[in-house]
C-alpha atoms as a PDB file:
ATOM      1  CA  UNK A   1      54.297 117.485-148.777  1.00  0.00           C
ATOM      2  CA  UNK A   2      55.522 114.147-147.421  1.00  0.00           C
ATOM      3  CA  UNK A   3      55.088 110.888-148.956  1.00  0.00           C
ATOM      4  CA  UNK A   4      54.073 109.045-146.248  1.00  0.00           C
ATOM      5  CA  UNK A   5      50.448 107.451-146.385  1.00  0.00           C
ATOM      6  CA  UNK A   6      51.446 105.344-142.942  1.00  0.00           C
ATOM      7  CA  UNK A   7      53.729 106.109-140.103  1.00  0.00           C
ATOM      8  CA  UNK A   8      54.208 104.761-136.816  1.00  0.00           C
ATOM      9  CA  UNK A   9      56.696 106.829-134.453  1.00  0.00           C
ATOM     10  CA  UNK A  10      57.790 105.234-131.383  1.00  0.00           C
ATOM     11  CA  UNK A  11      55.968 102.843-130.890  1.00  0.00           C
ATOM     12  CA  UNK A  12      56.020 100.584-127.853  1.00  0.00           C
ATOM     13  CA  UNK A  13      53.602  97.272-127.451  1.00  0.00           C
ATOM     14  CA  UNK A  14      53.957  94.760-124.979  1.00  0.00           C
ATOM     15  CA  UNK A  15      51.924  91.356-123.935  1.00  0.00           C
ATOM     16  CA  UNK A  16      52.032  90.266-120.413  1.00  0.00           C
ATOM     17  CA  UNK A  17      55.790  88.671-119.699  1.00  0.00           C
ATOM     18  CA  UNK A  18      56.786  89.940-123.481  1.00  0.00           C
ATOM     19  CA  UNK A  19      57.756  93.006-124.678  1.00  0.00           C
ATOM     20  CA  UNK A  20      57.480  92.926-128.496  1.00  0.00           C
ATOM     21  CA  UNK A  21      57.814  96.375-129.937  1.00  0.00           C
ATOM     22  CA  UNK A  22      60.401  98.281-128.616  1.00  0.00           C
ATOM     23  CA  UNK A  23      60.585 102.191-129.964  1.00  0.00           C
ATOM     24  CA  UNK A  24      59.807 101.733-133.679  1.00  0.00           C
ATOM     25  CA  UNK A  25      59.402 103.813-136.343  1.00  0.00           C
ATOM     26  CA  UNK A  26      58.537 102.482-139.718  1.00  0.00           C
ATOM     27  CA  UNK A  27      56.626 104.172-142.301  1.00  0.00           C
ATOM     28  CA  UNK A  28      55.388 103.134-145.778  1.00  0.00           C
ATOM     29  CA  UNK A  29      55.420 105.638-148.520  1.00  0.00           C
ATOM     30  CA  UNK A  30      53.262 106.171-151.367  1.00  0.00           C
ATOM     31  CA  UNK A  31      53.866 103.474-154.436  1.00  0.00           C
ATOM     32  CA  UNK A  32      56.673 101.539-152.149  1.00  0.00           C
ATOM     33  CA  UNK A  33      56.152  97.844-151.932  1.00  0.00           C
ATOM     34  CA  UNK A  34      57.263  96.730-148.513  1.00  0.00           C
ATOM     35  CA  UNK A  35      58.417  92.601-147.742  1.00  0.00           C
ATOM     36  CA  UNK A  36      58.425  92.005-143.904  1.00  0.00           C
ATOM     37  CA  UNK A  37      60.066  89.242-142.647  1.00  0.00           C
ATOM     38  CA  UNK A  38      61.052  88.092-139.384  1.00  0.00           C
ATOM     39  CA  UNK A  39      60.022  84.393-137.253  1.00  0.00           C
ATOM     40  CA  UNK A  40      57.137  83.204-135.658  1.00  0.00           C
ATOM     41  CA  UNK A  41      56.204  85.721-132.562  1.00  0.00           C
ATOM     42  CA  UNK A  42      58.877  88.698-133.869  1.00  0.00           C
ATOM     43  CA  UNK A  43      55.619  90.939-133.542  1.00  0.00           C
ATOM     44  CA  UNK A  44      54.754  91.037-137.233  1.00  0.00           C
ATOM     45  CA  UNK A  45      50.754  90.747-137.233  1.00  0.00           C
ATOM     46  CA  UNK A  46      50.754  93.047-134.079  1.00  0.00           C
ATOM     47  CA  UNK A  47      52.522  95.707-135.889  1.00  0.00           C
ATOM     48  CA  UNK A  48      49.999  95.548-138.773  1.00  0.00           C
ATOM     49  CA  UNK A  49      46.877  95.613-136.235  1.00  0.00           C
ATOM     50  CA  UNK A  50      48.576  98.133-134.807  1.00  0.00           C
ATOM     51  CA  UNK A  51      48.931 100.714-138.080  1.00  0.00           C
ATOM     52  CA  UNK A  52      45.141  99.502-138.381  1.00  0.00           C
ATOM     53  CA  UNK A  53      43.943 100.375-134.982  1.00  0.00           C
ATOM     54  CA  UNK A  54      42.633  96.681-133.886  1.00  0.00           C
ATOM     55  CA  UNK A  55      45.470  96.743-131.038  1.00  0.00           C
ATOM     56  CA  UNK A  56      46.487  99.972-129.278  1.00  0.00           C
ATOM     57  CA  UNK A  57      50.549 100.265-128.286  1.00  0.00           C
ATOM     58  CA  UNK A  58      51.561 101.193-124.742  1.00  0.00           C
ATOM     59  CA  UNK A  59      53.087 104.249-125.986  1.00  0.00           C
ATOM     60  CA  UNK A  60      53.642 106.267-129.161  1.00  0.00           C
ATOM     61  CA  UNK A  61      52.234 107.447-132.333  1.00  0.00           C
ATOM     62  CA  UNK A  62      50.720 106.349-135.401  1.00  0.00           C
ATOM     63  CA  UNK A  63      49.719 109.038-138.373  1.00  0.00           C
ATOM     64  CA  UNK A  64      47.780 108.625-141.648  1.00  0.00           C
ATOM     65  CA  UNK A  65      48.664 111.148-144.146  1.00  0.00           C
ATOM     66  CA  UNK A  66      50.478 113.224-141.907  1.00  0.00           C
ATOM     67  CA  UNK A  67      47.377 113.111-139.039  1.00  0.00           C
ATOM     68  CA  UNK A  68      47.834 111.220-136.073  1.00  0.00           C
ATOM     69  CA  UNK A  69      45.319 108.365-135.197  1.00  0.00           C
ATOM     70  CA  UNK A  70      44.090 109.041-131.594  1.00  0.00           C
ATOM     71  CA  UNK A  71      40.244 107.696-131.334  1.00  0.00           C
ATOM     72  CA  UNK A  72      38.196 105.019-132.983  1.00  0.00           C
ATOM     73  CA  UNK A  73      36.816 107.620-135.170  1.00  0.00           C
ATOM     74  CA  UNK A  74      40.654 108.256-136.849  1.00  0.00           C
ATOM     75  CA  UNK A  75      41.055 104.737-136.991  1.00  0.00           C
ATOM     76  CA  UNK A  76      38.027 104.588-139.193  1.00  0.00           C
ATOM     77  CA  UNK A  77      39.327 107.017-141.833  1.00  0.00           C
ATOM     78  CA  UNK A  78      42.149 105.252-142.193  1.00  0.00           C
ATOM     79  CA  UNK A  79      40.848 101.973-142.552  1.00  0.00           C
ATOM     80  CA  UNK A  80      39.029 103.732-145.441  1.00  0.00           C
ATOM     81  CA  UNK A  81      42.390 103.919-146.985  1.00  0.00           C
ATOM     82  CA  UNK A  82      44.502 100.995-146.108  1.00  0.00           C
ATOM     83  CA  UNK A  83      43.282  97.694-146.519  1.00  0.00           C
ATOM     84  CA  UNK A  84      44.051  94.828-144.386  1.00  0.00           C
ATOM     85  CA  UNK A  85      44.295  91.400-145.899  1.00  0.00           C
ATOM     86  CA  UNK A  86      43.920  89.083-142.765  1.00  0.00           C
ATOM     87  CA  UNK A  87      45.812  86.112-142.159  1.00  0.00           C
ATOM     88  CA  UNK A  88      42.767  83.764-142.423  1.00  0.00           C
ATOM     89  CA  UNK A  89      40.124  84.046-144.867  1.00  0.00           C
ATOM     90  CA  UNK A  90      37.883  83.170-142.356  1.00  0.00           C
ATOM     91  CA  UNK A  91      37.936  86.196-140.227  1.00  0.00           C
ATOM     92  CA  UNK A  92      37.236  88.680-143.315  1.00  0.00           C
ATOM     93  CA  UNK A  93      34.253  87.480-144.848  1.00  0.00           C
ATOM     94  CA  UNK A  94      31.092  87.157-143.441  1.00  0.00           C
ATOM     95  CA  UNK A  95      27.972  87.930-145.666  1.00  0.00           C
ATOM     96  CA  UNK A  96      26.146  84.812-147.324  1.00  0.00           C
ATOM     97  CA  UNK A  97      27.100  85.171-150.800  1.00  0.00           C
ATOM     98  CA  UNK A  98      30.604  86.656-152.750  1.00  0.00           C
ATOM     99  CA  UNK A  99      28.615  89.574-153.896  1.00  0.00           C
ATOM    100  CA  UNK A 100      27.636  90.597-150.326  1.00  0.00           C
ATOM    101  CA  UNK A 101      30.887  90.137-148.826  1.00  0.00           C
ATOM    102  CA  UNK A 102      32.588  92.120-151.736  1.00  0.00           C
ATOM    103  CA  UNK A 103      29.793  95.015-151.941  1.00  0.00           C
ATOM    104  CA  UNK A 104      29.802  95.628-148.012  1.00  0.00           C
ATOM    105  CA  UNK A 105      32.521  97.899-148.121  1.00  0.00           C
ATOM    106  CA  UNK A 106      31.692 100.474-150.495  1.00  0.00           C
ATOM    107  CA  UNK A 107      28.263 100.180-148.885  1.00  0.00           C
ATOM    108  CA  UNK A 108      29.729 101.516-146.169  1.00  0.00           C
ATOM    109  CA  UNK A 109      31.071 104.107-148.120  1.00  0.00           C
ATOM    110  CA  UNK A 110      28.126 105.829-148.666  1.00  0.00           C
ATOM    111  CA  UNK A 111      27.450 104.188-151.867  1.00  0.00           C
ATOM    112  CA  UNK A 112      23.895 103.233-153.198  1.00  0.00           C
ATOM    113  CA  UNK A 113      23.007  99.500-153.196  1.00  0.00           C
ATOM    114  CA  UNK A 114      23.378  99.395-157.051  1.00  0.00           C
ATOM    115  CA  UNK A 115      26.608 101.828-156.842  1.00  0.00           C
ATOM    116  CA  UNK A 116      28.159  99.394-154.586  1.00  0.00           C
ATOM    117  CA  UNK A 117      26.882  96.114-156.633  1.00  0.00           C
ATOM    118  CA  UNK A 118      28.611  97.629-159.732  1.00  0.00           C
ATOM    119  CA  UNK A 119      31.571  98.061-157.930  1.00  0.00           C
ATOM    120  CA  UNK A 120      31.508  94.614-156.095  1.00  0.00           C
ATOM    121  CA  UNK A 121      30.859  93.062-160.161  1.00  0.00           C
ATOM    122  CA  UNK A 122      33.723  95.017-161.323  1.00  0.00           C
ATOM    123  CA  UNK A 123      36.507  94.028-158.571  1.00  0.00           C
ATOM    124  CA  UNK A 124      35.747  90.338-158.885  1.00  0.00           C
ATOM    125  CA  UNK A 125      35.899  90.648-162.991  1.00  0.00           C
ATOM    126  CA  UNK A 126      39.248  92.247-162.629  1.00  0.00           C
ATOM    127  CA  UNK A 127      40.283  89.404-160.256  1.00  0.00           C
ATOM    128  CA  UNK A 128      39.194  86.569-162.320  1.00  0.00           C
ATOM    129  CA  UNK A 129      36.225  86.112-160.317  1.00  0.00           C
ATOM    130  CA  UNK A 130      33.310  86.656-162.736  1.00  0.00           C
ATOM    131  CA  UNK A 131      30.598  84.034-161.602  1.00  0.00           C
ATOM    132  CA  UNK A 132      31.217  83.997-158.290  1.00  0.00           C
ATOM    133  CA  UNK A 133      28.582  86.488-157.646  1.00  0.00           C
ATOM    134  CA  UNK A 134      26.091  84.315-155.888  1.00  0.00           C
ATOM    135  CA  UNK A 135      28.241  81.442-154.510  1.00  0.00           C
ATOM    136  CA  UNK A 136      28.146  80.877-150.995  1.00  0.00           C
ATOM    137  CA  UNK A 137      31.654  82.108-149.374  1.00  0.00           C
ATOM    138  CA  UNK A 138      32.143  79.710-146.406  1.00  0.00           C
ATOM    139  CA  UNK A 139      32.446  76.694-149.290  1.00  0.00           C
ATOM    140  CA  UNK A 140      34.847  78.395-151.532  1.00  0.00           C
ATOM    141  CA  UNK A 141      38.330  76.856-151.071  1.00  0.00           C
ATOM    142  CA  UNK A 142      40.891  78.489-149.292  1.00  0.00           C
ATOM    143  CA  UNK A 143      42.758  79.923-151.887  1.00  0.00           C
ATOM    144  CA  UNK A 144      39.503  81.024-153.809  1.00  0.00           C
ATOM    145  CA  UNK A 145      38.192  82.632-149.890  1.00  0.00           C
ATOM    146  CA  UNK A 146      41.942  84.329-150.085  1.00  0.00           C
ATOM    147  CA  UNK A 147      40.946  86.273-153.545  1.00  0.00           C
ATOM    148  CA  UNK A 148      37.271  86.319-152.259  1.00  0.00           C
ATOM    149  CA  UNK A 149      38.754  88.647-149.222  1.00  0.00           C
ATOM    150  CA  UNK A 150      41.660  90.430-151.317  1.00  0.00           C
ATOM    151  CA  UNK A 151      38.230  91.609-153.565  1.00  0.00           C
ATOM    152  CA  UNK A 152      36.983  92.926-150.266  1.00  0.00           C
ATOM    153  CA  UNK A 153      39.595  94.913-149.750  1.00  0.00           C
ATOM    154  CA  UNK A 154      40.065  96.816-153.203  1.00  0.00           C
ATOM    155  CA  UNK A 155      36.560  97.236-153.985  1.00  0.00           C
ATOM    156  CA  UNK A 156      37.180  99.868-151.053  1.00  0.00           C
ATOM    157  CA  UNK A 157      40.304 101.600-153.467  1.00  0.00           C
ATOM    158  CA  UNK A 158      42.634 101.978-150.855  1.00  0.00           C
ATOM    159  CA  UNK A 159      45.622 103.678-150.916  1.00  0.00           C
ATOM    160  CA  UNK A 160      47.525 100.888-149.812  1.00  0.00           C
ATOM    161  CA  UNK A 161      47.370  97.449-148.975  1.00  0.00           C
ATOM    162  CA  UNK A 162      48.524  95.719-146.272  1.00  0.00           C
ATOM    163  CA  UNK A 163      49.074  92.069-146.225  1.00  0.00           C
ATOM    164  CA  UNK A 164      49.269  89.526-143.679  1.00  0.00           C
ATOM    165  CA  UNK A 165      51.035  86.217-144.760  1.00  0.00           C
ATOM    166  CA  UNK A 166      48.888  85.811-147.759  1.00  0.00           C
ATOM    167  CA  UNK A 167      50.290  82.579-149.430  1.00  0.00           C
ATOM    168  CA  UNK A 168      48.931  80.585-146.399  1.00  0.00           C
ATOM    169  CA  UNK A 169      47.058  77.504-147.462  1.00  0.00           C
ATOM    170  CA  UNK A 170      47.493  78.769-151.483  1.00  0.00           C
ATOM    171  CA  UNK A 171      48.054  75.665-153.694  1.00  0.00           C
ATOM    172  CA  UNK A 172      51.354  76.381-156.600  1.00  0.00           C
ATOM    173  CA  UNK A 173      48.248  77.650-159.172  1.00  0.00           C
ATOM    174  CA  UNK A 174      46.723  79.868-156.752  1.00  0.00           C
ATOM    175  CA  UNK A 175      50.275  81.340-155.849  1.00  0.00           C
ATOM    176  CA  UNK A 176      50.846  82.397-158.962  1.00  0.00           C
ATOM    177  CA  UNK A 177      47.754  84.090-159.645  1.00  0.00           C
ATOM    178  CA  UNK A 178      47.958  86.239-156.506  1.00  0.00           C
ATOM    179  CA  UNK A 179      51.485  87.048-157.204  1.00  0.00           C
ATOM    180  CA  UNK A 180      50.217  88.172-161.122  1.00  0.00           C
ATOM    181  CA  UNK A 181      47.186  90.431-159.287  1.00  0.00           C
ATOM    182  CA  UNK A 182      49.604  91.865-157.044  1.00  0.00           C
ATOM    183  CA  UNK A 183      51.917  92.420-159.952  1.00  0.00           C
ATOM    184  CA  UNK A 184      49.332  94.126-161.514  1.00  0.00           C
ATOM    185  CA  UNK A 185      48.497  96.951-158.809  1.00  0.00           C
ATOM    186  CA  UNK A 186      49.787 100.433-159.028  1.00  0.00           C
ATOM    187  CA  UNK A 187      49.595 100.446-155.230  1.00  0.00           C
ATOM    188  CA  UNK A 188      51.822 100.645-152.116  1.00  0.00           C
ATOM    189  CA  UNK A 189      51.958  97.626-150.251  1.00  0.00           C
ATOM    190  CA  UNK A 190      53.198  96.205-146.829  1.00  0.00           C
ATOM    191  CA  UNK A 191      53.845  92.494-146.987  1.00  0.00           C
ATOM    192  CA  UNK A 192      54.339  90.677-144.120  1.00  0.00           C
ATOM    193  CA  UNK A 193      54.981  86.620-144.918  1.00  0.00           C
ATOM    194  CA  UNK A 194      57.853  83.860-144.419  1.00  0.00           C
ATOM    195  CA  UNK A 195      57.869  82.775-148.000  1.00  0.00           C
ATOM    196  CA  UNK A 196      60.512  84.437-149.426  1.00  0.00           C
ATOM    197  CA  UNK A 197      60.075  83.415-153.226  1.00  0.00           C
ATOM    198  CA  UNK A 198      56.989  85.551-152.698  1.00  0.00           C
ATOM    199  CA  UNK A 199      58.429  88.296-151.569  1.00  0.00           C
ATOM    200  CA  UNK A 200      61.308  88.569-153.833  1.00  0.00           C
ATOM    201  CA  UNK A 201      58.275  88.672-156.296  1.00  0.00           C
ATOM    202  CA  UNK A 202      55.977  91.334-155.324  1.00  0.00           C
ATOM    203  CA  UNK A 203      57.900  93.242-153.560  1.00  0.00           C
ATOM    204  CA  UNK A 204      61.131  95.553-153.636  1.00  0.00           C
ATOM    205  CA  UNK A 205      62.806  96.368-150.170  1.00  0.00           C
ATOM    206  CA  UNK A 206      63.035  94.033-147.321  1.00  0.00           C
ATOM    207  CA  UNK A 207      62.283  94.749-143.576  1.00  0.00           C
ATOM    208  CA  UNK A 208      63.001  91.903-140.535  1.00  0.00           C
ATOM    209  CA  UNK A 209      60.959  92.135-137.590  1.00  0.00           C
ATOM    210  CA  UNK A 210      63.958  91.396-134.992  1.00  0.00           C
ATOM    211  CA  UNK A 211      64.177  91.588-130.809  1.00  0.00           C
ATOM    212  CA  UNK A 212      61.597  94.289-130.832  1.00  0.00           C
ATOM    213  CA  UNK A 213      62.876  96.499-133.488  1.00  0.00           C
ATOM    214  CA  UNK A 214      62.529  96.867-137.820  1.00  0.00           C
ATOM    215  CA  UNK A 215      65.397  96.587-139.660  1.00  0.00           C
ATOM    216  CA  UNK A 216      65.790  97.771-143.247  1.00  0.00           C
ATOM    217  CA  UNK A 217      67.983  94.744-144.702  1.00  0.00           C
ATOM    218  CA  UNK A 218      71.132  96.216-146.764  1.00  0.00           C
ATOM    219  CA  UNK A 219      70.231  94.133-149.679  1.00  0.00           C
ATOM    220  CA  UNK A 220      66.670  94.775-151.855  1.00  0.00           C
ATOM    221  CA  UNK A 221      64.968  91.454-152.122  1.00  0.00           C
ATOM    222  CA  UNK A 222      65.259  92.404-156.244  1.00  0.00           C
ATOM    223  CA  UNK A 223      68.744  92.995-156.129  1.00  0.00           C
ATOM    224  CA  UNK A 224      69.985  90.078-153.884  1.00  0.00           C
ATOM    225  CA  UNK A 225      68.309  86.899-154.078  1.00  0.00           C
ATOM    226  CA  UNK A 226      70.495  85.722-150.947  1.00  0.00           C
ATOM    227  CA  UNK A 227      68.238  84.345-148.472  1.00  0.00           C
ATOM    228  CA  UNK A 228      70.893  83.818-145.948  1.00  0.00           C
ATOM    229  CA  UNK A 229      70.969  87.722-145.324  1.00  0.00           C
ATOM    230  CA  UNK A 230      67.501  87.526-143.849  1.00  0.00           C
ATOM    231  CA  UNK A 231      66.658  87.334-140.506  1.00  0.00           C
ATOM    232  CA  UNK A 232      64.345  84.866-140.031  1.00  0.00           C
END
């Protein structure tokens, strides 16, 4: 049985004038912990919203478990399993309070309202977040929105996270918490950010996003602390 929780085969995605993803394949494996690098406009974010559905590629294929994604419906499933942390806190939470914003997603599970309140309580307790139950989201500070939204994501217990430049707008103190949490997780992850420090932290094999391809680095970021062998 193969390892693979994500997969993309092929995979071809251009804007108008710009041809970003040319042919890739990438996959990420169960328990791997993925660092992407690769500068501004390399096609990064679009090959995450890609994997999640949000954009679809001119050509090629992307599989969940072994399944290929075709419709909406697909998509859905394996949204259910891989969790997107967005780029900007902003665009992931929306209910009035913590609480809401933390229990929607099991809600949409299937789970009761009190099912999905224990599990909302539980992920922010584990997170640090105890009290923030009732606070209003939109006035938390940006690095307390950023573990707001990463809560929104594992109260759904994916199979794997994907991350999308999450050190933006973190202060040192916040850093470092985010880098113990992620630490912590006995999960795969896919981490896409320029700060390499961060990378070399939480993750173990480095990928560059480069002229339309992904490129497995000959160095792990644990082994080699050389930043000059990245392609940034």
């Amino acid at each position: 049985m193969s390892s693979s929780i994500f997969s993309m085969h092929n995979i071809n995605f251009s804007y108008p004038g710009n041809d970003v993803l040319n042919n890739v394949d990438f996959q990420l494996n169960k328990g791997q912990k993925i660092g992407l690098t690769g500068h501004n406009g390399s096609g990064k974010t679009t090959l995450l919203h890609i994997i999640m559905g949000l954009l679809k590629p001119q050509s090629g294929q992307v599989r969940f478990l072994g399944r290929e994604m075709k419709s909406e419906k697909d998509f859905r499933e394996l949204r259910k399993g891989v969790g997107l942390l967005f780029q900007q806190a902003d665009d992931q939470l929306f209910c009035p309070t913590v609480l809401e914003d933390v229990a929607f997603g099991p809600l949409n599970l299937g789970k009761s309202p009190e099912e999905a309140r224990k599990i909302a309580e539980y992920t922010l307790c584990t997170l640090g977040l105890s009290g923030y139950e009732d606070r209003v989201s939109y006035r938390l500070s940006g690095g307390e929105k950023k573990l707001v939204s990463l809560a929104t994501v594992l109260a759904m217990k994916p199979q794997a996270l994907v991350l999308d430049e999450p050190t933006n707008d973190l202060d040192p103190s916040m850093r470092e918490r985010l880098i113990d949490i992620l630490n912590s997780l006995d999960i795969a992850m896919l981490v896409v950010s320029h700060d390499l420090d961060f990378l070399v932290r939480v993750t173990e094999v480095e990928y560059s996003c480069n002229k339309g391809k992904i490129l497995r680095e000959a160095s792990n970021f644990k082994d080699n602390h050389d930043y000059g062998k990245c392609k940034l």
